[in-house]
Protein backbone atom coordinates (compact mmCIF):
# COMPACT_ATOMS: atom_id res chain seq x y z
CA UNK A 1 0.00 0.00 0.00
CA UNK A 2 1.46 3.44 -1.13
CA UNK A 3 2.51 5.88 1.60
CA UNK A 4 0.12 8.99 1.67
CA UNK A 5 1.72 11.97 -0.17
CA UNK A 6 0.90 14.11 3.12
CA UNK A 7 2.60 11.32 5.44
CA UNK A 8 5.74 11.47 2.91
CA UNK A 9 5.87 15.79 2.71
CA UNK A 10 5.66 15.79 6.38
CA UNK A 11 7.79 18.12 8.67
CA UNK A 12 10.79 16.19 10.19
CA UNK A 13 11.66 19.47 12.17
CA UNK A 14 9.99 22.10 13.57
CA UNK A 15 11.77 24.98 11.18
CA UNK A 16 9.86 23.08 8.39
CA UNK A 17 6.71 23.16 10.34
CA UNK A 18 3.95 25.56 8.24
CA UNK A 19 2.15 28.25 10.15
CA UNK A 20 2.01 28.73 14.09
CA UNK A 21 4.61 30.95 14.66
CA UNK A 22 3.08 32.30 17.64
CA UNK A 23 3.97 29.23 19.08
CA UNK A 24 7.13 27.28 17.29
CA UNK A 25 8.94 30.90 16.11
CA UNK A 26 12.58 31.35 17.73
CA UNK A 27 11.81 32.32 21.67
CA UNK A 28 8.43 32.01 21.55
CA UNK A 29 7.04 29.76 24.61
CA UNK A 30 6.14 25.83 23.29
CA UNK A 31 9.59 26.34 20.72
CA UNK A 32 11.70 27.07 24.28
CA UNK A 33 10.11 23.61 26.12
CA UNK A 34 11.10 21.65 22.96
CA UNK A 35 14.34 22.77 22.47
CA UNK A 36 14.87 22.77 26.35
CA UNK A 37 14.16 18.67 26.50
CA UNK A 38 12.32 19.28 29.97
CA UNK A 39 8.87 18.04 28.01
CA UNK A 40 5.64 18.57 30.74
CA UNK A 41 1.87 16.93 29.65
CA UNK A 42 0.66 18.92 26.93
CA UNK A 43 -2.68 19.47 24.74
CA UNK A 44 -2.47 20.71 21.64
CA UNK A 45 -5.66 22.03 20.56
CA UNK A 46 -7.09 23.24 17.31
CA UNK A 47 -8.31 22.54 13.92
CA UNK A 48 -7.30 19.59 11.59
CA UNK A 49 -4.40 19.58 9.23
CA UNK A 50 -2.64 22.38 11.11
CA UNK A 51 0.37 20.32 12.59
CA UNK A 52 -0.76 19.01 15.96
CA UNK A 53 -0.21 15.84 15.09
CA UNK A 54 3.17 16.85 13.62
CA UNK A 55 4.89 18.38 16.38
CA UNK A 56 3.61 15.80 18.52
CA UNK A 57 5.83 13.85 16.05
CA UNK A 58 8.77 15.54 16.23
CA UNK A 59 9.04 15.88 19.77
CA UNK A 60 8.25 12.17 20.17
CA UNK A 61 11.17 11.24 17.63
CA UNK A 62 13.58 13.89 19.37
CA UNK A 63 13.09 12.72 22.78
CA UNK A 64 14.94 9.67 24.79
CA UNK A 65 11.26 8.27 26.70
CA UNK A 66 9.84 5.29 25.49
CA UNK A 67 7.02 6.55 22.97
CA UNK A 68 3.95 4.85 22.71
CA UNK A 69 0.85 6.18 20.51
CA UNK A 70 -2.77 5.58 20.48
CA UNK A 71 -5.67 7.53 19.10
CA UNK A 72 -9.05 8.27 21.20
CA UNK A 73 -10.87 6.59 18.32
CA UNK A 74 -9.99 3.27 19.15
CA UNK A 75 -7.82 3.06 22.35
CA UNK A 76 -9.44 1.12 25.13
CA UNK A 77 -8.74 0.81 28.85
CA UNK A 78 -6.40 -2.46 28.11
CA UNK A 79 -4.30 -0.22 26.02
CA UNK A 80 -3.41 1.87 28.50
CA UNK A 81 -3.02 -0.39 31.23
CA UNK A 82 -0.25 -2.17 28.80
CA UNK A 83 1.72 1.47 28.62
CA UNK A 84 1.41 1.40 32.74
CA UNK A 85 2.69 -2.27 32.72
CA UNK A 86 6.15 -0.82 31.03
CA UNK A 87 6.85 1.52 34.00
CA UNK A 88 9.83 0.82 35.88
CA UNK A 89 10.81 -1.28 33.01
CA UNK A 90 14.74 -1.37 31.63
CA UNK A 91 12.78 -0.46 28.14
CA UNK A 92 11.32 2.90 29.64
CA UNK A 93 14.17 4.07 32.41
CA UNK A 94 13.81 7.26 30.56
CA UNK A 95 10.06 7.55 31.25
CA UNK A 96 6.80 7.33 28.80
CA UNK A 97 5.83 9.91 26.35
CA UNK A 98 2.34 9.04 25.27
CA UNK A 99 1.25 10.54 22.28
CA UNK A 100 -2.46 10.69 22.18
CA UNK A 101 -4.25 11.72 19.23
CA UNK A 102 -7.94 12.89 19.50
CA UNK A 103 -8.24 12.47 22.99
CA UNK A 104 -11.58 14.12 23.56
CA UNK A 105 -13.23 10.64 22.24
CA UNK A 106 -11.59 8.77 25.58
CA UNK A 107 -14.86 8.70 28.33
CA UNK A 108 -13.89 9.84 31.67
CA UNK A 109 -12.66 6.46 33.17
CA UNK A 110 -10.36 5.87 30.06
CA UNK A 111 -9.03 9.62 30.71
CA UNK A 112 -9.12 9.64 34.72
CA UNK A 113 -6.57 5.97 34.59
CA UNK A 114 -4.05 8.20 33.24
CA UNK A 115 -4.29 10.82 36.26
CA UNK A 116 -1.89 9.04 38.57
CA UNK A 117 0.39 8.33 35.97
CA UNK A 118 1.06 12.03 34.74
CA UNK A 119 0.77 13.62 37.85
CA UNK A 120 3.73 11.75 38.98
CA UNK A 121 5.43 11.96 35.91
CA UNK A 122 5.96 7.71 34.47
CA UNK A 123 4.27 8.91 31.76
CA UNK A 124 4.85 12.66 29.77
CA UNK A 125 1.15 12.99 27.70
CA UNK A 126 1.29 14.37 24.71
CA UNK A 127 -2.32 14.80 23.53
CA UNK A 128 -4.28 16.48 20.45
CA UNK A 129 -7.76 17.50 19.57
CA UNK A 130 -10.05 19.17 17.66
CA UNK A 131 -12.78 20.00 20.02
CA UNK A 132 -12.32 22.85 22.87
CA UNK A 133 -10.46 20.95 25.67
CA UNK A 134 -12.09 22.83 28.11
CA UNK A 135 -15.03 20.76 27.63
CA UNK A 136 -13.99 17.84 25.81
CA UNK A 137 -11.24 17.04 28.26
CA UNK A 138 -11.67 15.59 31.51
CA UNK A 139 -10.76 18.67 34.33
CA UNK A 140 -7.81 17.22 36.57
CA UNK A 141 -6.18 16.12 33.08
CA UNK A 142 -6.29 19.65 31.61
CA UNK A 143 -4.78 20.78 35.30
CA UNK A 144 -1.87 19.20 35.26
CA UNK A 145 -1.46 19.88 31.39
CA UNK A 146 -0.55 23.14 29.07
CA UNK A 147 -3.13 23.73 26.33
CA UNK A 148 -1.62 25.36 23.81
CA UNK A 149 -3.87 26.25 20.49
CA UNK A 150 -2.64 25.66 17.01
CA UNK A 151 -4.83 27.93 14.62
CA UNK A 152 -5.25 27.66 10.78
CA UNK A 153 -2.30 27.94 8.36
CA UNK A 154 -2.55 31.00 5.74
CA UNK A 155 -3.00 30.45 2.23
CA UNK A 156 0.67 32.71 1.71
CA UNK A 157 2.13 29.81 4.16
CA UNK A 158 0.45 27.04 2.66
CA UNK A 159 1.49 27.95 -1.25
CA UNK A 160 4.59 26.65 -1.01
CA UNK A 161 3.97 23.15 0.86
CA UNK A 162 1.62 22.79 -2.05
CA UNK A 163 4.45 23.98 -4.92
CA UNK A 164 6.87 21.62 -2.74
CA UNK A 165 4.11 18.70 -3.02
CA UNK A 166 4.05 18.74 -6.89
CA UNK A 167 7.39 18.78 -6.82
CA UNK A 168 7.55 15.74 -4.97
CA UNK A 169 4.88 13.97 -7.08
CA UNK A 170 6.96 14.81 -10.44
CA UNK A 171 9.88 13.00 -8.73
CA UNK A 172 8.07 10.00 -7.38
CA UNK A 173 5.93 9.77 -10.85
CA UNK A 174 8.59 10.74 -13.40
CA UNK A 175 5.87 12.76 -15.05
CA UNK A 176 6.37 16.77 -14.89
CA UNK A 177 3.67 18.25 -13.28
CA UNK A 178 2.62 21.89 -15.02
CA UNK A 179 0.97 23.49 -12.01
CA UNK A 180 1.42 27.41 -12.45
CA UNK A 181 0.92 29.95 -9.35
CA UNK A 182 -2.82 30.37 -9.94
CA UNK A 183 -3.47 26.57 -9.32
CA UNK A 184 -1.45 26.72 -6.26
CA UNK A 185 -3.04 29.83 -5.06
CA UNK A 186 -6.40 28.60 -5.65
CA UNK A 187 -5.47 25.62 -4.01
CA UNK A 188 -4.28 27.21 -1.09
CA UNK A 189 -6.96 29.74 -0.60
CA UNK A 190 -9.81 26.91 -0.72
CA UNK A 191 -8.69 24.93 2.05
CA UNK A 192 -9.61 27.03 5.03
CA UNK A 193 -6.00 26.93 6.61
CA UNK A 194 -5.86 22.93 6.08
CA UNK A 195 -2.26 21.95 5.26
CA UNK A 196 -3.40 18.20 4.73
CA UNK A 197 -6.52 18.99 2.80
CA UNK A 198 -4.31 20.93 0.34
CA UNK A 199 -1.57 18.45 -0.02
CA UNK A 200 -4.13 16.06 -0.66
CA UNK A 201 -5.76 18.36 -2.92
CA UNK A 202 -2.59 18.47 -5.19
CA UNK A 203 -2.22 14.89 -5.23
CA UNK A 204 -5.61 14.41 -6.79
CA UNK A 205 -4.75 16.99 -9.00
CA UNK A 206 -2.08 15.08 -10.07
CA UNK A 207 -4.60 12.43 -11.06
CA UNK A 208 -6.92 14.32 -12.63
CA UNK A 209 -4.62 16.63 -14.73
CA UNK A 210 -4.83 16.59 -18.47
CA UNK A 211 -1.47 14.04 -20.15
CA UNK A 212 0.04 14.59 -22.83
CA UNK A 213 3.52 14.37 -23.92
CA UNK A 214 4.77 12.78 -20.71
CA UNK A 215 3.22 15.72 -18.73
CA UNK A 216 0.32 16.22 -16.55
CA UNK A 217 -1.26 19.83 -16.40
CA UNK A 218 -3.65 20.37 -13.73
CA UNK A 219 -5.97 22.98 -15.24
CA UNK A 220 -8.22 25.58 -13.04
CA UNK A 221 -11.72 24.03 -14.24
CA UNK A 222 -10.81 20.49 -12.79
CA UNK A 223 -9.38 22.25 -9.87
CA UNK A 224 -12.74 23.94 -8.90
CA UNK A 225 -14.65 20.22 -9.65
CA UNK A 226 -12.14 18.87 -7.03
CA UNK A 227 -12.06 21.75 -4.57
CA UNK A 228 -15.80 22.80 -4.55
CA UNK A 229 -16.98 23.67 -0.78
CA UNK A 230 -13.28 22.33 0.28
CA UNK A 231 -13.02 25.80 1.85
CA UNK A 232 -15.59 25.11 4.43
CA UNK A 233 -14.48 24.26 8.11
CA UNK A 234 -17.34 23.19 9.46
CA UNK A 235 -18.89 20.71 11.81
CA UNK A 236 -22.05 20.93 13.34
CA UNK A 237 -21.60 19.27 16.50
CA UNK A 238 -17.82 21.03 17.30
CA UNK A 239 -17.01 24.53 17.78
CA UNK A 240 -16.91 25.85 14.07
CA UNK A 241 -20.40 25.37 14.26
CA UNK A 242 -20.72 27.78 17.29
CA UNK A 243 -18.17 30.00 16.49
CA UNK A 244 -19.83 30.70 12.98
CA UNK A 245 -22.93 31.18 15.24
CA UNK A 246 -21.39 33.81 17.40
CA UNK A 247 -19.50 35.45 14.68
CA UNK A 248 -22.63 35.81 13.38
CA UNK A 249 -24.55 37.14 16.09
CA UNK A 250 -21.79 39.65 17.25
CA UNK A 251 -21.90 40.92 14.12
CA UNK A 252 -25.09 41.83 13.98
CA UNK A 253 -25.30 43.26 17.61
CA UNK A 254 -22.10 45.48 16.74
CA UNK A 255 -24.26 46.97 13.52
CA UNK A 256 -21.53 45.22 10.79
CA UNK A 257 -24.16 44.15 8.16
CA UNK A 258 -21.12 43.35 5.61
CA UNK A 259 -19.13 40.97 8.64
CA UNK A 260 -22.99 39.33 9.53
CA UNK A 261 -23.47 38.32 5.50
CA UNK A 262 -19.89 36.78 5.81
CA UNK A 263 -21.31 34.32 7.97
CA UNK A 264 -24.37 34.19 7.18
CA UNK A 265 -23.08 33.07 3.80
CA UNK A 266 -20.84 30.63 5.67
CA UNK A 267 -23.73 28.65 7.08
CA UNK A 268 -25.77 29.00 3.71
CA UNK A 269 -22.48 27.31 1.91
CA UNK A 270 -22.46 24.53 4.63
CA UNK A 271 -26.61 24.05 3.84
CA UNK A 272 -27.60 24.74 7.59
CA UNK A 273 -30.19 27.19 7.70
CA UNK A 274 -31.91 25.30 10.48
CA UNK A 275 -29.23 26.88 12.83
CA UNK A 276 -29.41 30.09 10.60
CA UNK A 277 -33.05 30.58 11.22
CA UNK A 278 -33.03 30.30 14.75
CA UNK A 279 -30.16 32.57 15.71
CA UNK A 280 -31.25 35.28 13.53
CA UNK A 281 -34.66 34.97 15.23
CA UNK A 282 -33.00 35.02 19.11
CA UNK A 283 -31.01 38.11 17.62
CA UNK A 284 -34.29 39.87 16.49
CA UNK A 285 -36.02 39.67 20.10
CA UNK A 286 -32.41 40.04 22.18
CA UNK A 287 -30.52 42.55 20.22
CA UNK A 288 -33.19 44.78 18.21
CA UNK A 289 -36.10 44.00 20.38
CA UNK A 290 -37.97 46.93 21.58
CA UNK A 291 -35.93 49.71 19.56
CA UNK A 292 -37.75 48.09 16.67
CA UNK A 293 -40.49 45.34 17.64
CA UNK A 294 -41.53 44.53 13.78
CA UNK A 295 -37.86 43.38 13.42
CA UNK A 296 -39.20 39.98 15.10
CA UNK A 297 -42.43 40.27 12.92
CA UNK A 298 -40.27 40.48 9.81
CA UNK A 299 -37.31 38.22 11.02
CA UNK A 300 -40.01 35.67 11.42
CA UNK A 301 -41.46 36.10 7.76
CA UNK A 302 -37.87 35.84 6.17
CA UNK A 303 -37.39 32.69 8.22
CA UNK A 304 -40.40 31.14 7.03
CA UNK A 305 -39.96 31.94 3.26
CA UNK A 306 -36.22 30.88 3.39
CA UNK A 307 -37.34 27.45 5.42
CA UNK A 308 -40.31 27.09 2.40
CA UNK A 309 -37.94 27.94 -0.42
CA UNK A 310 -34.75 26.14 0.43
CA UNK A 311 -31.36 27.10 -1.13
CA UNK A 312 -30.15 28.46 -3.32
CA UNK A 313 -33.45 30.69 -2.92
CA UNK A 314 -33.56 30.94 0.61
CA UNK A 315 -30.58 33.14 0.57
CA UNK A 316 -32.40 36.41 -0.28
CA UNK A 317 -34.83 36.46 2.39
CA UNK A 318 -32.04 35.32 4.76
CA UNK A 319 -29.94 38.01 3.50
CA UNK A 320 -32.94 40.21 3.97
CA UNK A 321 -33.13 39.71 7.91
CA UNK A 322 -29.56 39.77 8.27
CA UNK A 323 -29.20 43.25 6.34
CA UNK A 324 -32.35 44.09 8.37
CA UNK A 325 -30.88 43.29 11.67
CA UNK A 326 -27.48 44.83 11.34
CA UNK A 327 -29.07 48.44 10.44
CA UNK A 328 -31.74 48.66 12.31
CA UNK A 329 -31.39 50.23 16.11
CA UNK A 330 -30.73 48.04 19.08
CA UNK A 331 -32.05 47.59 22.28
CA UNK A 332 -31.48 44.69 25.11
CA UNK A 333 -34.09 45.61 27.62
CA UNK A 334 -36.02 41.92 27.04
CA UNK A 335 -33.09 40.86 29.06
CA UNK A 336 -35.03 42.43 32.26
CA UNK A 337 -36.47 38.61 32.05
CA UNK A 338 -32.83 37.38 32.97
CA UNK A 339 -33.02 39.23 36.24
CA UNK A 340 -36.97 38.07 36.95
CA UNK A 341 -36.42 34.12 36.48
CA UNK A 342 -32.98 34.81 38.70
CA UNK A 343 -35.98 35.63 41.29
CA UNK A 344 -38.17 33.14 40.81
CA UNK A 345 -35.27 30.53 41.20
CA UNK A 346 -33.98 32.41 44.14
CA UNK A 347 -37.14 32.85 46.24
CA UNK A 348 -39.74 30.38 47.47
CA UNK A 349 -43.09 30.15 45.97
CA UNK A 350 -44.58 33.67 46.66
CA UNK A 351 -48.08 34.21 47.04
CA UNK A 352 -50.13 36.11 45.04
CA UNK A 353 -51.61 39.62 46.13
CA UNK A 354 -54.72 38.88 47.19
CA UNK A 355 -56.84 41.17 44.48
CA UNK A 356 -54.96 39.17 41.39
CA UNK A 357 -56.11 35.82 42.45
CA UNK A 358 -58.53 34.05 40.59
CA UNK A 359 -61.11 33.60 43.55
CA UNK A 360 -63.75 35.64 45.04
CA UNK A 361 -65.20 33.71 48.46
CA UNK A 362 -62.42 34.86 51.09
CA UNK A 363 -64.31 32.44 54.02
CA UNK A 364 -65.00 32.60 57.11
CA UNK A 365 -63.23 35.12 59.82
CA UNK A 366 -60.94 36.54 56.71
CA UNK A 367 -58.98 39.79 57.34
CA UNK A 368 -59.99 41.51 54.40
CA UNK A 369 -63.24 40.41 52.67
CA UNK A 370 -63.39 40.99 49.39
CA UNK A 371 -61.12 40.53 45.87
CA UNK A 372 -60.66 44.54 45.85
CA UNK A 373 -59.11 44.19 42.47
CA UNK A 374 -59.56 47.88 40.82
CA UNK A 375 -60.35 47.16 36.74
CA UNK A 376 -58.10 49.82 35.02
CA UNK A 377 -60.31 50.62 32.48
CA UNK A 378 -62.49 51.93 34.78
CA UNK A 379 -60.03 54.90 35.41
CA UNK A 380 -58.62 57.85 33.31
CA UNK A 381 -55.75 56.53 30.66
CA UNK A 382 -56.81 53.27 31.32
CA UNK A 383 -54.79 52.72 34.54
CA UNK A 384 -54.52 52.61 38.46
CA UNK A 385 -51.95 52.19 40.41
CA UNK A 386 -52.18 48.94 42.66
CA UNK A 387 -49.71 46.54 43.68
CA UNK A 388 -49.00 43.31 41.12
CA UNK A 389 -45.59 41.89 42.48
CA UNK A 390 -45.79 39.89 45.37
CA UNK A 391 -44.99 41.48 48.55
CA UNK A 392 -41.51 40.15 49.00
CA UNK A 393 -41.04 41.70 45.68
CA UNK A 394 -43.06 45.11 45.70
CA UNK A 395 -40.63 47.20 44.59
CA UNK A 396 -38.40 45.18 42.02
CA UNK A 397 -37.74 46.80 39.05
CA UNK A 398 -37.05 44.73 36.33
CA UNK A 399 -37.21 46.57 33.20
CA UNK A 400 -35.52 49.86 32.09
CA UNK A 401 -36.69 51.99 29.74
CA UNK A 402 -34.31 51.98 26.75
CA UNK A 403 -32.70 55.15 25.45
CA UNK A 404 -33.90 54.35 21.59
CA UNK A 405 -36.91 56.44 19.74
CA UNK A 406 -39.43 53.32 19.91
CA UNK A 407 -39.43 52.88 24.09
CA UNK A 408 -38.30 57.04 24.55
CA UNK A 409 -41.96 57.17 22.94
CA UNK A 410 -43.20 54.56 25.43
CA UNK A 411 -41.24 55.89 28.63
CA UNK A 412 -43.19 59.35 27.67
CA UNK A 413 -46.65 58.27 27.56
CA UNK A 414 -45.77 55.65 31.00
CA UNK A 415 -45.12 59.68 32.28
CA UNK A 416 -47.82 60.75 31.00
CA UNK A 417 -50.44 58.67 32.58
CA UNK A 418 -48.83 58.65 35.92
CA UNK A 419 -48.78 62.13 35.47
CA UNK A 420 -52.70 61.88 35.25
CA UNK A 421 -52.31 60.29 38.43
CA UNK A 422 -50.33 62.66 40.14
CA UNK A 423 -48.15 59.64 41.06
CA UNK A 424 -44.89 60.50 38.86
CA UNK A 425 -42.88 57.54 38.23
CA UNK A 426 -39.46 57.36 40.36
């Protein structure tokens, strides 16, 4: 079986590595603990095809400990009790590196028979993953490790890995491979900071390219067939998901209508408008809310139409909402609910006052006799003052009147009618 072409163009030291200066560059901090040989536990965290997996390598291969692998995928309890078994061992008087790829698919037991065995240091864990450790990985392992994050590689940094990867097919293949600087750039600009996806992108290239007289010339039309949507890094149970979510919402709330239809076309490309939908419509009642209350109205209608429609049609009424959204003026006031339902969980079940309740016979010996509940359409303006909240809470305010046109206009006429009263609101 052939070696992968991204296996065989892999880094064999860390000046080769591709991207993540801010953590392998000369003096910066994870470069210093490799070169210093004093290796602690470690979790390397961020997005495939970045070179986790890579410098986990190199460290492994440059180190004098007894290195043992496994991947979260498959490992089992057994497998790690065998790495335990060496300890003390002539084989591992230098100690155990484990190198443990995807470790946020171990369950708590697998992660928590490890403990022991780091905290003391038998074993040096080297581990990767994809997912946000800080809730993927078990609590008293990220303690006594050092997260540090890898991010996604540039397309300028990934162009020539990919120029250096059809070099390396033309020599294992003995066929010249014509790939000029708009294939590469293409190439590196559609894999969303992926070094493996774009290696492995050239190789099918490679495959795909047009022969003829002993060459192979990978043209841009087969390039897009190959590529299309290769761009998109995207899962929708890990934390692209979210953070395409919150990018989105942010965006909105800070009034950038041109950064909100960057992800809103993000989503659209990765066909979920299900999670679309609903965040636009939470935006609509948390972020516009009472500074415009149709937003919610209309929100609603382009949700609807986009959920009938379907792509690629449901992108204008999407678009619609979002553009709607960004521009329009923004209130948070409905989050006076936030500080009511922290009430209701704090406090005990408070009674009702008595001239709310939905009874009218008071009994026998009662106090007060009578609901005394004053119908506020009976007065002036339509209103009375009498007391609602219970009595542990009589004088909680909740909501604020915000300082936008639509509840200024509101606040006035609350004036206005208290006014009437000759009870001015304080």
């Amino acid at each position: 079986m052939s070696t992968p072409l991204a296996d065989k163009i892999r880094p064999k030291t860390l000046d080769d590595v591709v991207g993540q200066e801010h953590l392998l560059a000369a003096g910066k901090p994870l470069r210093r603990i490799i070169d210093s040989g004093r290796i602690p536990n470690m979790i390397f965290y961020g997005p495939s095809g970045v070179g986790k997996t890579t410098v986990s390598r190199i460290i492994a291969e440059n180190c004098s400990m007894s290195l043992h692998k496994l991947n979260g995928t498959t490992a089992s309890v057994s497998d790690i009790k065998d790495i335990v078994g060496e300890i003390g061992t002539f084989g591992a008087e230098n100690g155990i590196l484990l190198y443990l790829d995807e470790i946020q698919y171990l369950n708590k037991k697998q992660q928590q028979s490890l403990l022991e065995y780091i905290e003391n240091g038998d074993i040096t864990l080297i581990a990767s993953t994809t997912e946000n450790p800080y809730f993927s990985v078990y609590n008293a392992v990220i303690s006594r490790s050092t997260v540090f994050e890898f991010k996604p590689v540039s397309a300028d940094q990934l162009i020539p890995a990919i120029k250096r990867a059809f070099r390396l097919i033309s020599e294992d293949s003995g066929t010249e491979i014509i790939a000029d600087d708009e294939i590469c750039r293409t190439i590196a600009y559609g894999c969303g900071g992926d070094v493996r996806k774009a290696i492995n992108t050239a190789e099918l290239c490679s495959v795909c390219g047009e022969a003829s007289e002993g060459k192979i010339t990978i043209t841009l039309d087969s390039l897009k067939i190959l590529s299309q949507r290769s761009n998109m890094r995207y899962d929708r149970d890990g934390d692209q998901h979210y953070d395409i979510l919150s990018a989105l919402h942010k965006s909105i709330r800070g009034s950038d209508e041109n950064a909100a239809l960057h992800y809103a076309a993000r989503l659209m490309e990765a066909g979920d408008i299900i999670s679309l939908c609903r965040r636009l419509l939470c935006v609509a009642a948390e972020d516009v809310g009472l500074a415009y209350p149709q937003a919610i109205v209309i929100t609603k209608a382009c949700v609807d139409s986009a959920l009938q429609l379907g792509l690629p049609e449901a992108r204008l009424p999407i678009a619609e909402a979002v553009i709607m959204l960004a521009t329009a003026p923004k209130s948070n006031s409905v989050l006076a609910i936030d500080e009511a339902m922290a009430d209701v969980r704090s406090c005990d079940a408070l009674d009702f006052p008595r001239h709310l309740q939905n009874k009218h016979f008071d009994g026998k010996g009662a106090a007060v006799v009578g609901q005394n509940y004053q119908y506020p359409h009976n007065f002036p303006n339509h209103y009375v003052e009498q007391q609602y909240l219970p009595d542990a809470l009589k004088d909680r305010v909740y909501y604020h009147f915000g300082e936008n046109k639509q509840e200024q206009a509101a606040y006035q006429y609350r004036k206005k009618i208290l006014n009437a009263n000759e009870k001015p609101q304080t």
